[in-house]
C-alpha atoms as a PDB file:
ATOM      1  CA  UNK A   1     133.170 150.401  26.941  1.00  0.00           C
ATOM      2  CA  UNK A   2     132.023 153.469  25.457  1.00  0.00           C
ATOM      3  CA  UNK A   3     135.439 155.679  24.015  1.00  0.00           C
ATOM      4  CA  UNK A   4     133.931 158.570  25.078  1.00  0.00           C
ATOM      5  CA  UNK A   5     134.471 157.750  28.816  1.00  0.00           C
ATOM      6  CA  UNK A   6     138.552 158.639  28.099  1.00  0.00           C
ATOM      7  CA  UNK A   7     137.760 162.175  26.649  1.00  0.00           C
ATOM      8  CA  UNK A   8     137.962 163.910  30.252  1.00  0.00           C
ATOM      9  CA  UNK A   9     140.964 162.418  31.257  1.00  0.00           C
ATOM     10  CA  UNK A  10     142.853 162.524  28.226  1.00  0.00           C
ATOM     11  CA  UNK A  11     142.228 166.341  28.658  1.00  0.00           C
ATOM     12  CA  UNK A  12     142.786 166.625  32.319  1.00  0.00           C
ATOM     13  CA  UNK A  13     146.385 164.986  31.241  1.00  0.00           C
ATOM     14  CA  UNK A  14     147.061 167.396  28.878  1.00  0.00           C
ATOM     15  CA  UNK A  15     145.917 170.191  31.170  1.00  0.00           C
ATOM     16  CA  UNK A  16     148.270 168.554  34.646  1.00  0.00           C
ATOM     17  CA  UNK A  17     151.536 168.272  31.819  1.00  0.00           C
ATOM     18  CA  UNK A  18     150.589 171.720  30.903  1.00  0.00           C
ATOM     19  CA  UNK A  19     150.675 173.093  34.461  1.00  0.00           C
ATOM     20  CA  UNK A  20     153.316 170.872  35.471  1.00  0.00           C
ATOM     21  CA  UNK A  21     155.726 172.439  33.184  1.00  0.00           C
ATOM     22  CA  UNK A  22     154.542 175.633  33.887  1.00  0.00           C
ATOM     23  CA  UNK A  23     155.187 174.944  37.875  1.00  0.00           C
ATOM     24  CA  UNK A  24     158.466 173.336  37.052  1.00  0.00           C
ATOM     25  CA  UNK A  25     159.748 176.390  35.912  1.00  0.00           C
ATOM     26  CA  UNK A  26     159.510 178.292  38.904  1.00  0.00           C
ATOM     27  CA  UNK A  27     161.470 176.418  41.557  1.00  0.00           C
ATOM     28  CA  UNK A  28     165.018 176.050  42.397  1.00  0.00           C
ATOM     29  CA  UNK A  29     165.105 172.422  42.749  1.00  0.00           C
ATOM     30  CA  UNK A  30     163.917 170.742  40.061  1.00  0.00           C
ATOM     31  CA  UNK A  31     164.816 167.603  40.914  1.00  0.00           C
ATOM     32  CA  UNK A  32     162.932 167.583  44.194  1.00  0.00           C
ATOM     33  CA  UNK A  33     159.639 168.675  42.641  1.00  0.00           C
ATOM     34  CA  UNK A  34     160.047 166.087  40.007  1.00  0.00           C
ATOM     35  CA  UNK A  35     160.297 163.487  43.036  1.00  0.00           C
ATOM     36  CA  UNK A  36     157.471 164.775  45.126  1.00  0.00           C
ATOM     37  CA  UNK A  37     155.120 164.500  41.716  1.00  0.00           C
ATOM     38  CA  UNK A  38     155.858 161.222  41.161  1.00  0.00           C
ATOM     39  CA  UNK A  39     155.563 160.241  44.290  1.00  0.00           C
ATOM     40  CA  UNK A  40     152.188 161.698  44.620  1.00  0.00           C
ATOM     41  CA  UNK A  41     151.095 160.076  41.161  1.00  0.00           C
ATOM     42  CA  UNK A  42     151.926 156.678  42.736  1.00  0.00           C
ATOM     43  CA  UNK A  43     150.626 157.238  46.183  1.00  0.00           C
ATOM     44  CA  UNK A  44     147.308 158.488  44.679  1.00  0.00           C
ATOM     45  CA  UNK A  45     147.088 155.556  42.259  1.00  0.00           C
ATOM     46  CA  UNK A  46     147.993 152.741  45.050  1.00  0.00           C
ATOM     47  CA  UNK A  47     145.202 154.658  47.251  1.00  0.00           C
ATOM     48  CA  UNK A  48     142.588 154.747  44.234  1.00  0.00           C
ATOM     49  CA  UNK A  49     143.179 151.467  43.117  1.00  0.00           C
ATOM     50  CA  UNK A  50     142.432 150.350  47.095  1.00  0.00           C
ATOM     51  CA  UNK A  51     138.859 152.566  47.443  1.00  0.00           C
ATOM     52  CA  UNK A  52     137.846 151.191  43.485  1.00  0.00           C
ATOM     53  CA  UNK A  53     138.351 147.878  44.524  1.00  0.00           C
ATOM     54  CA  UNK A  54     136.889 148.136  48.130  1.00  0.00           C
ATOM     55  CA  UNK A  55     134.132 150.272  47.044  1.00  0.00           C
ATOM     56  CA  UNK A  56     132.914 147.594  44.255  1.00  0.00           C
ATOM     57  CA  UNK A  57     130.175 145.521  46.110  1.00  0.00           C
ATOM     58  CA  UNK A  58     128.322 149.206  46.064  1.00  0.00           C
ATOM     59  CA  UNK A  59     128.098 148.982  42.462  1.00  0.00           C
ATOM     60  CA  UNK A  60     125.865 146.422  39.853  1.00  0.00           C
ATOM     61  CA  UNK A  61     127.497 143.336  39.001  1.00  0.00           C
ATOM     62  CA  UNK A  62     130.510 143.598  41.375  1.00  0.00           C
ATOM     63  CA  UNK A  63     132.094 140.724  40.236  1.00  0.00           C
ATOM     64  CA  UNK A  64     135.823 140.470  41.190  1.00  0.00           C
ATOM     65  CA  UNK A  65     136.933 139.269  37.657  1.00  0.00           C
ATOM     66  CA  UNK A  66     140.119 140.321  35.872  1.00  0.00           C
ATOM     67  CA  UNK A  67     137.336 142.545  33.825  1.00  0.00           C
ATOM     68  CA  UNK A  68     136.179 144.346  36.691  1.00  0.00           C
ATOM     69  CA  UNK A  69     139.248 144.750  38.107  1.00  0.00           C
ATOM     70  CA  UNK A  70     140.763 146.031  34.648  1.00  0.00           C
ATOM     71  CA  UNK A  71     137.635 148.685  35.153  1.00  0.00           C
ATOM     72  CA  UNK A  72     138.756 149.537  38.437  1.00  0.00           C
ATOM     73  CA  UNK A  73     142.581 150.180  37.308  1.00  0.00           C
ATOM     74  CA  UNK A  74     141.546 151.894  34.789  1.00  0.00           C
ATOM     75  CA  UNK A  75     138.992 154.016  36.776  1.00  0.00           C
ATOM     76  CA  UNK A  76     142.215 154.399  39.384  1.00  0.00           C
ATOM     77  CA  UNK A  77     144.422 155.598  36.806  1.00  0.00           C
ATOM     78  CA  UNK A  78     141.943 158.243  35.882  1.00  0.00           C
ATOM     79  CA  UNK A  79     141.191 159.312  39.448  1.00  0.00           C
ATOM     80  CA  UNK A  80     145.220 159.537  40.045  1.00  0.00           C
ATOM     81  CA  UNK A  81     144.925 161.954  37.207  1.00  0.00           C
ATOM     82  CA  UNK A  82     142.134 164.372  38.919  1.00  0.00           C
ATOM     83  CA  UNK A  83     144.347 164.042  41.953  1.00  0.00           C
ATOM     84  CA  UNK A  84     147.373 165.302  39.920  1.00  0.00           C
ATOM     85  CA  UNK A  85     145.296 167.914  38.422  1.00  0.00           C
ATOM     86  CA  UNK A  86     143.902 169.213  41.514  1.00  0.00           C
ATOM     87  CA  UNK A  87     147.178 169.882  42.688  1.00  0.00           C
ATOM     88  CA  UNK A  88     148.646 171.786  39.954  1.00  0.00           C
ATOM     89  CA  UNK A  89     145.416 173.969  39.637  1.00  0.00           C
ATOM     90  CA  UNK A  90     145.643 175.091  42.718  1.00  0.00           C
ATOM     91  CA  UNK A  91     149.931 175.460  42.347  1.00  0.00           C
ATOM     92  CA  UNK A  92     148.868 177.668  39.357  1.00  0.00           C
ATOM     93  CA  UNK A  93     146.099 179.621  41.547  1.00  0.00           C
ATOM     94  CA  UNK A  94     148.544 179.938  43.991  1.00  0.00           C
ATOM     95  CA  UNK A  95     151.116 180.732  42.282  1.00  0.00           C
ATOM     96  CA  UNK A  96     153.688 177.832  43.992  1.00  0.00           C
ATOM     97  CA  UNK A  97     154.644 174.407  42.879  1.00  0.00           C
ATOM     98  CA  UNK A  98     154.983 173.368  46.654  1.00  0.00           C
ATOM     99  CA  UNK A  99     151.771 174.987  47.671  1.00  0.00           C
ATOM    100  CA  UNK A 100     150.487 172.037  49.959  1.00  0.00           C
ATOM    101  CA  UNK A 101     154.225 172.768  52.476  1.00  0.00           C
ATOM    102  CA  UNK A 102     152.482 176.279  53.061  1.00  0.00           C
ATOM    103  CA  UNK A 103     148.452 175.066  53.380  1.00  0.00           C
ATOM    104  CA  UNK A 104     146.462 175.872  56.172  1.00  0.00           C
ATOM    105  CA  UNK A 105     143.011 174.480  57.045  1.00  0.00           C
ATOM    106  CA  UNK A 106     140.954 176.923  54.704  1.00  0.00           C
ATOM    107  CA  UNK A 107     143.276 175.962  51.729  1.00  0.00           C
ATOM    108  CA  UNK A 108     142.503 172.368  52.796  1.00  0.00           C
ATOM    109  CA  UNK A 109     138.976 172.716  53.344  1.00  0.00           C
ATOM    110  CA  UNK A 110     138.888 174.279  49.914  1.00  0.00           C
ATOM    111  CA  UNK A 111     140.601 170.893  47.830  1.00  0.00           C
ATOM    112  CA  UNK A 112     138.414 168.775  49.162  1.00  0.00           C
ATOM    113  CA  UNK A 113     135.282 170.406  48.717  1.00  0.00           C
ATOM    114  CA  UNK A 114     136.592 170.814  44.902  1.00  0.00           C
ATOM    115  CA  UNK A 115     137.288 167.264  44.775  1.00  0.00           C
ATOM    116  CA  UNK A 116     133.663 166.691  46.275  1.00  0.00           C
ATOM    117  CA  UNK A 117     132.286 168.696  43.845  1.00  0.00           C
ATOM    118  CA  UNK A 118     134.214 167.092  40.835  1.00  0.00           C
ATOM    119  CA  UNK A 119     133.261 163.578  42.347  1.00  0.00           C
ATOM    120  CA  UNK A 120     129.673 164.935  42.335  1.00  0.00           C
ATOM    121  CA  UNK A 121     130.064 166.254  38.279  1.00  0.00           C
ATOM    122  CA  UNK A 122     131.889 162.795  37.376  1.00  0.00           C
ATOM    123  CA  UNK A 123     129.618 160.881  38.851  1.00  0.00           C
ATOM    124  CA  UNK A 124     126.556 162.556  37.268  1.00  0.00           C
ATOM    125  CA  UNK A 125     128.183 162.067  33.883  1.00  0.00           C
ATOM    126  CA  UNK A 126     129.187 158.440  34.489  1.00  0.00           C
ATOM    127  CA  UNK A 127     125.546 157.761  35.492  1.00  0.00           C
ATOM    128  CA  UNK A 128     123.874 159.040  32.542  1.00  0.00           C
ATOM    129  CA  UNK A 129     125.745 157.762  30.051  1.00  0.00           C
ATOM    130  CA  UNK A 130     125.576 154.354  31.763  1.00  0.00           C
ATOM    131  CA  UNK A 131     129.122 153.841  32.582  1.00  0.00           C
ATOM    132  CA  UNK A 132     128.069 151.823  36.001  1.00  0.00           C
ATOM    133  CA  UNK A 133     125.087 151.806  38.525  1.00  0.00           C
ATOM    134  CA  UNK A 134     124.713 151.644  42.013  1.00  0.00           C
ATOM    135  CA  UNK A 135     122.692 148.855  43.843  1.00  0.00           C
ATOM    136  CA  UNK A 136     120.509 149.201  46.612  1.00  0.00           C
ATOM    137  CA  UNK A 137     123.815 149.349  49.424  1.00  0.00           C
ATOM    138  CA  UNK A 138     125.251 152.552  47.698  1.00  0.00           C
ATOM    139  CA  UNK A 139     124.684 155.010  50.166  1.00  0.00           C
ATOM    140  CA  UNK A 140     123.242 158.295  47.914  1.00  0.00           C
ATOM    141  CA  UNK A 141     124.045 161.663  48.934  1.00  0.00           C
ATOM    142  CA  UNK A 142     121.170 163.655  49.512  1.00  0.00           C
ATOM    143  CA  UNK A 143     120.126 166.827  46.823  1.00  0.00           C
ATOM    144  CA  UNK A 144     122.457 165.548  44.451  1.00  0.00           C
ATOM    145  CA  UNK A 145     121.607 161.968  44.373  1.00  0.00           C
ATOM    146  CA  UNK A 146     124.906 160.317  43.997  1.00  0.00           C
ATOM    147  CA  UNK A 147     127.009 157.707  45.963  1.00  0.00           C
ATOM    148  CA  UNK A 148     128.372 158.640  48.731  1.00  0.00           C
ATOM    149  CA  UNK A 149     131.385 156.207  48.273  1.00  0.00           C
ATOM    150  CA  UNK A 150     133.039 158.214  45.085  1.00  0.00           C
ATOM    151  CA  UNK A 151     132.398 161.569  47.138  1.00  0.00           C
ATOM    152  CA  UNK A 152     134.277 160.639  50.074  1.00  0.00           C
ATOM    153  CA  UNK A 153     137.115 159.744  48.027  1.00  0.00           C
ATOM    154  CA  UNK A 154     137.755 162.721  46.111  1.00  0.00           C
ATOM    155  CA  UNK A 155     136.819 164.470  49.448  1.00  0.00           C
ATOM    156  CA  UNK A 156     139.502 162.505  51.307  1.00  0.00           C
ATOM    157  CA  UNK A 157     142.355 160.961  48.986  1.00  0.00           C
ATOM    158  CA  UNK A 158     143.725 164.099  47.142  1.00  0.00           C
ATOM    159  CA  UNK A 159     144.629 165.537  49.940  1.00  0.00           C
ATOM    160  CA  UNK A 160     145.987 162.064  51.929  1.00  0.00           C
ATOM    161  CA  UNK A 161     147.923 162.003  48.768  1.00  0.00           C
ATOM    162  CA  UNK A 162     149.454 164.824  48.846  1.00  0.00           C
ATOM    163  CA  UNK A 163     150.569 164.729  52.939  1.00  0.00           C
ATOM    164  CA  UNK A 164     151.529 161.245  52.138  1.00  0.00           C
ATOM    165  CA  UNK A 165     153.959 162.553  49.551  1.00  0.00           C
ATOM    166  CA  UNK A 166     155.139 165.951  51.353  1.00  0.00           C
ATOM    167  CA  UNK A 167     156.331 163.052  54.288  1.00  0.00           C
ATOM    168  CA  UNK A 168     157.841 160.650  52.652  1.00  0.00           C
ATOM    169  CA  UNK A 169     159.760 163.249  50.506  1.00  0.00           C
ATOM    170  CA  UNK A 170     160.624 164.827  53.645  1.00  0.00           C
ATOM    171  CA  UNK A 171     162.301 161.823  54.900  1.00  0.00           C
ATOM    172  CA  UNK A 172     164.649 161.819  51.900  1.00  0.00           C
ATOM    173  CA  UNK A 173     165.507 165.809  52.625  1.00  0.00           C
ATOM    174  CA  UNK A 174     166.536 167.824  55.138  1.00  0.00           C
ATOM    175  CA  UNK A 175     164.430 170.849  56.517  1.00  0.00           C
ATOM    176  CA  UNK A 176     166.372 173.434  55.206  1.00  0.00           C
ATOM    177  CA  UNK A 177     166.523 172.235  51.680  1.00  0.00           C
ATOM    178  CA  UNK A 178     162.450 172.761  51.958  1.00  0.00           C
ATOM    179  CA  UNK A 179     162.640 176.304  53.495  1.00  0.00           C
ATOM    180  CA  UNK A 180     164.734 177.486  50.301  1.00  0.00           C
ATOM    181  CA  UNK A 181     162.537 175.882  47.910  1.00  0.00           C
ATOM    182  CA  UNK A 182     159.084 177.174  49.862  1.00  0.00           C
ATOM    183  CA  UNK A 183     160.667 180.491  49.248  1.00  0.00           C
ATOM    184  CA  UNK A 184     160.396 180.093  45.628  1.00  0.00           C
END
């Protein structure tokens, strides 16, 4: 494994602790931010871990061996990371931690095209410096020649994620706790 492959998300942590704190700072409720992160850092893991490990027979030598599967985490854990740092980009562009309780379709339409087009980047990069390879049952998006599989699920999980999250954490808190924080 080539120590190069950790350089992007080593920096994409720095850059989602960096924006975290910066969002922290703005809202009332700490405590209830601090819960909805986490919960979206474990949602997106559990869901990334899932797609990595279904999505393996679509790659070269998918071999369900504690090695592979150690890949896979490991690829999860990074994708949990671009989830996180979606989210906190676009709290920063839009100037709320709790942006997603306020989204509409356009600012939905708009996350998942960014996580299709970081998918697209990613995959690009992963290609060429050999990190994996497809076999023949990858389907390959057209013009940009990558798998479909990895598209999809920065298209689709990031924002799963973060609904996911905004329900469960509204099952622990009542309505009007959310309408004073969205006002912050």
């Amino acid at each position: 494994m080539n120590p190069i492959i950790f350089l992007i998300p080593v920096t994409a942590l720095l850059i989602v602790i960096t924006l975290y704190t910066l969002l922290l700072k703005k809202v009332t409720d700490k405590k209830i931010f601090k819960r909805f992160f986490l919960i979206m850092a474990v949602i997106s893991f559990i869901l990334n871990e899932f797609w990595e490990l279904v999505q393996m027979p679509l790659y070269e030598q998918p071999i369900y061996k504690m090695g592979h599967i150690a890949f896979c985490t490991l690829g999860a854990l990074a994708d949990m990371i671009m989830v996180l740092l979606l989210y906190v980009c676009f709290g920063f562009l839009y100037k709320k931690a709790f942006w997603v309780w306020q989204s509409n379709w356009v600012k939905i339409l708009v996350v998942m095209l960014t996580g299709a087009a970081g998918a697209v980047l990613s995959e690009k990069r992963h290609l060429l410096i050999g990190s994996w390879a497809y076999n023949q049952s990858m389907p390959i998006v057209p013009f940009v020649n990558v798998g479909l599989s990895p598209v999809l699920q920065f298209f689709l999980l990031p924002v799963i994620s973060y609904f996911l999250s905004l329900y469960i954490i509204s099952k622990f808190y009542n309505y009007t706790i959310f309408n004073q924080i969205n006002h912050h």
